[in-house]
Protein backbone atom coordinates (compact mmCIF):
# COMPACT_ATOMS: atom_id res chain seq x y z
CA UNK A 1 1.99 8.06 78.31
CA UNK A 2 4.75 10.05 79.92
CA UNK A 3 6.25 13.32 78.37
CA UNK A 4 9.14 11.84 77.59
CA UNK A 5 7.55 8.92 75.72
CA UNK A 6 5.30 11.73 73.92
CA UNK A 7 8.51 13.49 72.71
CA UNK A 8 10.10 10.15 71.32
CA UNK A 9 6.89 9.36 69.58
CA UNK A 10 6.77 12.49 67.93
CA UNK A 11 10.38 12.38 66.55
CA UNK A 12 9.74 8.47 65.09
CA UNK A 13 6.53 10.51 63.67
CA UNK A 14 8.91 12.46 61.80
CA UNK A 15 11.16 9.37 60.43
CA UNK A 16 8.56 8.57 57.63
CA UNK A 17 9.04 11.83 55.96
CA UNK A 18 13.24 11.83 56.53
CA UNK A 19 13.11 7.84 54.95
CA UNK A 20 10.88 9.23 52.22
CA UNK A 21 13.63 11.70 51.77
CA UNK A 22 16.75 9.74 51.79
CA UNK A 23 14.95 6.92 49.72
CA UNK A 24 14.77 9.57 46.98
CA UNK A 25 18.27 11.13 47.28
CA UNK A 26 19.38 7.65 47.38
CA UNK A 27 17.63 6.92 43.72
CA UNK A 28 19.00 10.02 41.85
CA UNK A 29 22.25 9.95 43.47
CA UNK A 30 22.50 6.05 42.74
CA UNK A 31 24.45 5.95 46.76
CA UNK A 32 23.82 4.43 50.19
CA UNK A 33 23.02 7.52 52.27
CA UNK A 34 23.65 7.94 55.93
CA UNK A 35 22.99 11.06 58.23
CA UNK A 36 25.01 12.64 60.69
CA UNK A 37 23.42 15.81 62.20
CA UNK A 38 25.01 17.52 65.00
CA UNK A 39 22.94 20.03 67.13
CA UNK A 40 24.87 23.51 67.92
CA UNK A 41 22.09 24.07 70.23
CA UNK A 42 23.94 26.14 73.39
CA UNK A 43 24.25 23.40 76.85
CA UNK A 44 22.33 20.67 75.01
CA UNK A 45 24.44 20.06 71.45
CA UNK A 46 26.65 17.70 69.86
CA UNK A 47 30.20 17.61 68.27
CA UNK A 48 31.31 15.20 65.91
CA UNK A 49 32.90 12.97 67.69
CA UNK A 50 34.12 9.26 67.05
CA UNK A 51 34.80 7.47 70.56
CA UNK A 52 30.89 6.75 71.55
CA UNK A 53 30.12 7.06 67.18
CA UNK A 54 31.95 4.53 65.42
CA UNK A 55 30.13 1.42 66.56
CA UNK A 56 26.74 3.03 65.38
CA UNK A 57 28.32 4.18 61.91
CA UNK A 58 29.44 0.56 61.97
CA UNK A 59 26.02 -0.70 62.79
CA UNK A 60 24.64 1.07 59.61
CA UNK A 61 27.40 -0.28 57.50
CA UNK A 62 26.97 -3.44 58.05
CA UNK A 63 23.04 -2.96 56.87
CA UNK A 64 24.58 -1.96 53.67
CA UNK A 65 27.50 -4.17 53.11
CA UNK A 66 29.62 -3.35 50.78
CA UNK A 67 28.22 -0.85 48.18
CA UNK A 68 29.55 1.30 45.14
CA UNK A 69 29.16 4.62 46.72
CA UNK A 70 28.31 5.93 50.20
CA UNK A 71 26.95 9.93 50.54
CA UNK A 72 27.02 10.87 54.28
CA UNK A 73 24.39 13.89 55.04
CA UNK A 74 26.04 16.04 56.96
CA UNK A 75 25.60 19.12 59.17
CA UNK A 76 27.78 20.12 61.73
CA UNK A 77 29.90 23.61 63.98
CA UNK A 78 32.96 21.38 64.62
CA UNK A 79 34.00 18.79 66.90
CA UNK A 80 37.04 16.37 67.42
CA UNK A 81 39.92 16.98 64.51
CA UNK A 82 41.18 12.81 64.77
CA UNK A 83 37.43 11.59 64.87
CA UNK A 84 37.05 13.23 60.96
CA UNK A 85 39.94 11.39 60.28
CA UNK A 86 38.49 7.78 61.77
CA UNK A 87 35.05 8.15 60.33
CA UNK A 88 36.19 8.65 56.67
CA UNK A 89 38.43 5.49 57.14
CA UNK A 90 35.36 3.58 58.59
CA UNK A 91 33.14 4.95 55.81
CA UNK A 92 35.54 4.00 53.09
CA UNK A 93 36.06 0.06 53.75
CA UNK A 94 32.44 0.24 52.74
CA UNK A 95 32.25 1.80 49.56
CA UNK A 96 34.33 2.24 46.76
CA UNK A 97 33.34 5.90 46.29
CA UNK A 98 32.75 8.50 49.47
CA UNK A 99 31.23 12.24 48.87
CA UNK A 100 29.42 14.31 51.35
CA UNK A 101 26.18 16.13 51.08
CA UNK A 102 26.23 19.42 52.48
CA UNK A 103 23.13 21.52 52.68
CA UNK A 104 24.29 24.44 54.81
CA UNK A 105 27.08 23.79 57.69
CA UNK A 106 30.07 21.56 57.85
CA UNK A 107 32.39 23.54 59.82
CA UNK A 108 35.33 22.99 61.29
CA UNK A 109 36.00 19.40 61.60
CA UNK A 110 33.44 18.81 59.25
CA UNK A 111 35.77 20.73 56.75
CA UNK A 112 38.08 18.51 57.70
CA UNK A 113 36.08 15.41 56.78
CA UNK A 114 35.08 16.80 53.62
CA UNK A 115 38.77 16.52 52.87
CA UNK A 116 38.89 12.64 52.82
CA UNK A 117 35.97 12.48 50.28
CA UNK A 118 35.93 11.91 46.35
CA UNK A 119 33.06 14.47 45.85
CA UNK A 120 31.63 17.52 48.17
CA UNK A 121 28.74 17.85 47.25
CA UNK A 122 27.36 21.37 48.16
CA UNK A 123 23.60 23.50 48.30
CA UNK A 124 23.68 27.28 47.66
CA UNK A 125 23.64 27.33 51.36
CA UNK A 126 26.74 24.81 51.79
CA UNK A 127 29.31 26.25 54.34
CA UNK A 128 32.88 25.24 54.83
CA UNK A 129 35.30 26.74 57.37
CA UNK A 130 39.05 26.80 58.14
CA UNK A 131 40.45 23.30 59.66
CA UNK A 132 42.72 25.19 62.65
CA UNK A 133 41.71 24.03 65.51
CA UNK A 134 41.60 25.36 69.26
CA UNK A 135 43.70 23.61 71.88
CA UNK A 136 43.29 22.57 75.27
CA UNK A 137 45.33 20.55 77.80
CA UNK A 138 46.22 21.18 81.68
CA UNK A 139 49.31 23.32 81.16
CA UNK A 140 46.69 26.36 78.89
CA UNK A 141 45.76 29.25 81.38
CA UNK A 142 43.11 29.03 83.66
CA UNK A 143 39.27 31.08 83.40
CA UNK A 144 39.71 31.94 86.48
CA UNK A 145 42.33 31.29 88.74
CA UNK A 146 41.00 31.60 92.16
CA UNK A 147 38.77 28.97 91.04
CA UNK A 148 40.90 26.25 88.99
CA UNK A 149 37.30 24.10 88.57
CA UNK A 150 35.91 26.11 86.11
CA UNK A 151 38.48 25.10 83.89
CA UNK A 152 41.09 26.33 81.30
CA UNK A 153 40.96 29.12 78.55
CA UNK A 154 41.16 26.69 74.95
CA UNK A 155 44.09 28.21 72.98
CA UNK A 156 43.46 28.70 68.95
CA UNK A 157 46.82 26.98 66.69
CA UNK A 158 46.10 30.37 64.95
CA UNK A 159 46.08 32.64 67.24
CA UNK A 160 49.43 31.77 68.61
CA UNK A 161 51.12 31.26 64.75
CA UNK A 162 49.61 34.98 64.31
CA UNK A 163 51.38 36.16 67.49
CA UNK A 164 54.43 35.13 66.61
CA UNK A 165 54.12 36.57 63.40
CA UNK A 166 53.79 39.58 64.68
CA UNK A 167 56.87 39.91 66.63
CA UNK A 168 58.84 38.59 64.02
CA UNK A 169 57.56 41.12 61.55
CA UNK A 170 57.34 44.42 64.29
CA UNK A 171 60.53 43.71 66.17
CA UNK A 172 62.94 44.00 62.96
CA UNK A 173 64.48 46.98 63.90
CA UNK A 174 64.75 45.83 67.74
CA UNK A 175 67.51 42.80 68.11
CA UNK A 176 65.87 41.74 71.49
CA UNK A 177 62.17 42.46 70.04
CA UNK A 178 61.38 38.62 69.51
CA UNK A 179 62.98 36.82 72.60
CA UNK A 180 61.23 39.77 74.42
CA UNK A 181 57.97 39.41 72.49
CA UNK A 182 58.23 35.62 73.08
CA UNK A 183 58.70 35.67 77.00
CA UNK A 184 55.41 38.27 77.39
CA UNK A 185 54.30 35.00 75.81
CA UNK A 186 55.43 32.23 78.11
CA UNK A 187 55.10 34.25 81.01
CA UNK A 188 51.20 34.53 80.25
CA UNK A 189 51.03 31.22 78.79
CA UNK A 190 52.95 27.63 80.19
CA UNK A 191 55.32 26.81 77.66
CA UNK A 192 53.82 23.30 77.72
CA UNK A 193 51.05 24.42 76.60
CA UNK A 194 52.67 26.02 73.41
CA UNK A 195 54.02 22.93 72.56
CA UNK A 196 51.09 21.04 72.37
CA UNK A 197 49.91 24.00 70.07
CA UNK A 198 52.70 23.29 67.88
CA UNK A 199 52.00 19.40 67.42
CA UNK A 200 48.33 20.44 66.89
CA UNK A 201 49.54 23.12 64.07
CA UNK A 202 51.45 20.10 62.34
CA UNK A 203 49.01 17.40 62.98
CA UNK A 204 45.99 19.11 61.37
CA UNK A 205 48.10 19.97 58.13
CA UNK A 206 49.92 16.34 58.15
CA UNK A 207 46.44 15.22 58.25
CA UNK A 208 44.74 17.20 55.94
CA UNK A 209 47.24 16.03 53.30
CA UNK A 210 46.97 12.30 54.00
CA UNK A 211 42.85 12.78 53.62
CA UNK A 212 43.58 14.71 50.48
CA UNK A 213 45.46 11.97 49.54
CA UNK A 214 42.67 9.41 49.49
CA UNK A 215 41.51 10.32 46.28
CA UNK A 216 44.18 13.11 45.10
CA UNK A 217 47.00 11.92 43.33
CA UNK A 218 50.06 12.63 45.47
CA UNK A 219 52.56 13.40 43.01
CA UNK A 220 50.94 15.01 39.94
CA UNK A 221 49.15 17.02 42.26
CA UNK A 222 51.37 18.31 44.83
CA UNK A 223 51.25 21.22 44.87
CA UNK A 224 47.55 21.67 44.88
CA UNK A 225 47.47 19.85 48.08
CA UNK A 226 50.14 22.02 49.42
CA UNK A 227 47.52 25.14 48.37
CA UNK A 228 44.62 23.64 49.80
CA UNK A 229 46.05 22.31 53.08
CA UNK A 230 48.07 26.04 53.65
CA UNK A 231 44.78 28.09 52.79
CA UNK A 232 42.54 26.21 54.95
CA UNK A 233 45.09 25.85 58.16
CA UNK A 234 46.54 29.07 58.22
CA UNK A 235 45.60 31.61 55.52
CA UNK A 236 41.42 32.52 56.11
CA UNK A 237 43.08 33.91 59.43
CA UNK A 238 39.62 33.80 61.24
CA UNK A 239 38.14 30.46 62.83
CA UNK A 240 34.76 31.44 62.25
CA UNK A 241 35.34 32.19 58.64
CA UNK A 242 32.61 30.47 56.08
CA UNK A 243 33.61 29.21 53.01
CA UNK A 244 30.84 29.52 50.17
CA UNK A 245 30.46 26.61 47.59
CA UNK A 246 32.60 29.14 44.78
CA UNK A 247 35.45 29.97 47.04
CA UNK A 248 35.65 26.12 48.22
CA UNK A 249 35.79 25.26 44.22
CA UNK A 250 36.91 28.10 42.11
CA UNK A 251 39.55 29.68 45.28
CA UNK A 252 40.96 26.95 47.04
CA UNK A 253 40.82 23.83 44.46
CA UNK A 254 38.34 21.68 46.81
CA UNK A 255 36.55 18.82 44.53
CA UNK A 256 33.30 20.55 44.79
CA UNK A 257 30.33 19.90 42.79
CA UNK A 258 27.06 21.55 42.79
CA UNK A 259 23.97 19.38 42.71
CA UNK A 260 21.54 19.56 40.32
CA UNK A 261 17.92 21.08 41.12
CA UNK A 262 15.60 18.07 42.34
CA UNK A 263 19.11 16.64 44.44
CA UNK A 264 19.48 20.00 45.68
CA UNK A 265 15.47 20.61 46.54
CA UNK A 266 15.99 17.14 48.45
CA UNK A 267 18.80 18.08 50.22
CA UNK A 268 17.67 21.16 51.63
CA UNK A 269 14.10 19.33 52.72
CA UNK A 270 16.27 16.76 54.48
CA UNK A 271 17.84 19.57 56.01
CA UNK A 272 15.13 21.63 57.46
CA UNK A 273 13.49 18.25 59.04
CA UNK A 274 16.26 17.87 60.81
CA UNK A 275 16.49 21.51 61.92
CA UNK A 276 12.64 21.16 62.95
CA UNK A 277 13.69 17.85 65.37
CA UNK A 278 16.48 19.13 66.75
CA UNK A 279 16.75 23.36 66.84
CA UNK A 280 19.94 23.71 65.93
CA UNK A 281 21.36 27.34 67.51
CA UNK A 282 18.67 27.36 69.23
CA UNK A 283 17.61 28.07 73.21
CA UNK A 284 15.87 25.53 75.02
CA UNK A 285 12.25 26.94 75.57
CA UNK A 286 11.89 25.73 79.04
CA UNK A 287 9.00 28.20 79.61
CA UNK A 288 7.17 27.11 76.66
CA UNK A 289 7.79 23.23 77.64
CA UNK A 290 6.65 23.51 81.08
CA UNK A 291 3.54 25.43 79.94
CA UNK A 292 1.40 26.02 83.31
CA UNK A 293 3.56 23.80 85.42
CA UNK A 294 6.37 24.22 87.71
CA UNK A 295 8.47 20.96 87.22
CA UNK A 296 8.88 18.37 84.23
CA UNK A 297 10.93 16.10 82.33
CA UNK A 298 11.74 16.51 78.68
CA UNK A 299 14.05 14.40 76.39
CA UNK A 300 16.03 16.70 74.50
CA UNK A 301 17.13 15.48 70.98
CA UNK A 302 20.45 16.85 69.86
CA UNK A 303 22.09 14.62 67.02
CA UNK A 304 20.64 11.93 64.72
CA UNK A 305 22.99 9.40 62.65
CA UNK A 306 20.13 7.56 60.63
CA UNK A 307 20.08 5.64 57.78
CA UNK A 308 16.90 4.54 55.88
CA UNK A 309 16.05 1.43 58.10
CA UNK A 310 17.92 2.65 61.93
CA UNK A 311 17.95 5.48 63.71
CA UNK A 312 20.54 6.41 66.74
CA UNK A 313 19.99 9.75 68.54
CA UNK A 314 21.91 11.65 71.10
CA UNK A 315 19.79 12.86 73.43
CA UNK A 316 19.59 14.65 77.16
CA UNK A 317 16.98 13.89 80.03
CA UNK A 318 16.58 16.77 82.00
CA UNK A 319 14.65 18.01 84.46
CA UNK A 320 13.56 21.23 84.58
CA UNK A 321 12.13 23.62 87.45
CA UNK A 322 11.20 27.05 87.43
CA UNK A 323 13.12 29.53 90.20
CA UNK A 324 10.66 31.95 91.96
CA UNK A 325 12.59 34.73 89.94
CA UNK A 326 11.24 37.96 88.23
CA UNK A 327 13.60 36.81 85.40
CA UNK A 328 12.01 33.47 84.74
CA UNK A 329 14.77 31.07 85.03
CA UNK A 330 14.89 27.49 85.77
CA UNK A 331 16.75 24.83 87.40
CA UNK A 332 18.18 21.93 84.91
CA UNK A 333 19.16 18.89 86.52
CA UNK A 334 20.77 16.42 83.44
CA UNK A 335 19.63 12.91 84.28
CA UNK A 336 20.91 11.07 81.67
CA UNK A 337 22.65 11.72 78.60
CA UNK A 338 24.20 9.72 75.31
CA UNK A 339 23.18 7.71 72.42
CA UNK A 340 20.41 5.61 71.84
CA UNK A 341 18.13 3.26 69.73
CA UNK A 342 15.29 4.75 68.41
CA UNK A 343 12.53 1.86 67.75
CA UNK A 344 8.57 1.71 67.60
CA UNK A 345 8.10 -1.03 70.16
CA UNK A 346 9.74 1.76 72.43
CA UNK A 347 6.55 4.03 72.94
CA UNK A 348 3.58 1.59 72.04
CA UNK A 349 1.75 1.21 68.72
């Protein structure tokens, strides 16, 4: 049996215990329970994404059918702002209620997700974060600009809105101090590129309303939207900022509840299986991998959306070498890389 075959094995291996799991969440919470587990893990993660995720979401919809209430399991650092938006949609022609179970990380988009739910369901551990995202298109600056290949430098909504803050507010006493302030700008940064900024400062809010307004009610409560939507796009001031279960419920108005102690002992079980598959934050141990050998191929698993009955994983086939090097590093050649099927028949009874 090859070492990749080994490393699948070992992952189905680990499926009993998740179906256990979500089998039992699934009883007390009286739902349909699908998980979506991104890896953060640095060169081989995930993001949530939509484009190459909808048809599998669909896929364990359909094993459903229609049911009274959907929870989707989720852990996640971010990803794609419009692919939040187009998985709660998806989610919600199935079900008649939607609520997320988060155990420790929904960042980000994730936040963003949350939004479109009827309940957020959140451990001691749950993490939220602000919904401004970072912007990149061919007009932002480049890393380095004696080689364009490497890329360009993503630009943060915030960041900018902040800038221009500042000029307004420092340059009150100087009549030129913002039209100066504003071409240090555009002379650093294409003006293009600003724009697009702009449409992603008003799409994430315009969107962030219209998921609130799934299960919000859009007159009556207004202005609670308009608190939630400004505190979470503009007014935690730092991307990276984690939002605790009291500050999502008791600060900013979220529709938070806290799960009672068996659902919440579940939860975080669920979690740290997950965690153990995939290493979230984690290094790739090449060295330990490889063991006493110079060369081999590994299947790296780096997001799961699995339901009770399928199982889809996103995973990278690398190969990795060792460099004659005092510093012990390796050579990783990606083979192949995306989503797949995860069945028994695949690595032999």
């Amino acid at each position: 049996m090859t070492e990749e075959l080994k490393q699948k094995r070992l992952l189905l291996e680990r499926k009993e215990e998740r179906k256990r799991l979500i089998k039992q969440l699934e009883e007390k919470r009286s739902s349909k329970i699908i998980s979506y587990f991104t890896a953060d893990r640095q060169n081989f993660g995930t993001q949530l994404s939509s484009d190459d995720t909808l048809p599998l979401f669909f896929e364990h919809l359909q094993s459903f059918k229609k049911v009274e209430k959907i929870d989707l399991f989720l852990y996640t650092r971010g990803g794609h702002t419009l692919a939040a938006n187009r998985i709660v949609h998806l989610l919600r022609e199935f079900c008649e209620k939607l609520a997320v179970l988060i155990p420790f990380r929904a960042h980000s988009a994730g936040t963003t997700l949350a939004l479109g739910t009827d309940e957020i369901v959140m451990g001691p551990m749950g993490e939220l974060g602000p919904v401004d995202p970072s912007v990149a298109n061919v007009f932002n600056p480049l890393i380095d600009e004696k080689d364009p290949k490497k890329g360009t430098i993503p630009i943060s909504v915030e960041d900018v809105s902040a800038y221009m803050t500042l000029i307004r507010e420092k340059g009150l006493d100087d009549p030129n101090g913002f039209s100066t302030g504003l071409k240090a700008l555009t002379d650093r940064v294409h003006p293009l590129a600003l724009g697009n900024v702009h449409r992603q400062y008003l799409l994430i809010r315009s969107l962030s309303k219209r998921l609130l307004e799934l299960h919000m009610k859009e007159e009556e409560e207004k202005e609670k939207i308009e608190k939630v939507v400004e505190i979470l796009s503009e007014k935690l001031y730092f991307h990276g900022y984690q939002i605790s279960r009291h500050e999502a419920k008791e600060i900013i108005g979220l529709n938070v509840s806290y799960p009672p102690g068996i659902i919440e002992q579940l939860m975080w079980e669920l979690y740290i299986e997950y965690k153990d598959a995939l290493l979230p934050g984690e290094e790739c141990d090449f060295n330990r991998l490889l063991g006493n050998r110079e060369s081999g191929d590994f299947l790296l698993d780096s997001g799961i959306i699995e339901s009770e009955n399928l199982i889809y994983s996103f995973t990278y086939s690398v190969n990795a070498k060792r460099k004659r090097t005092a510093t012990n590093e390796f050579d990783v050649n990606v083979k192949k890389m995306g989503w797949e099927k995860l069945e028994a028949q695949e690595v032999g009874k």
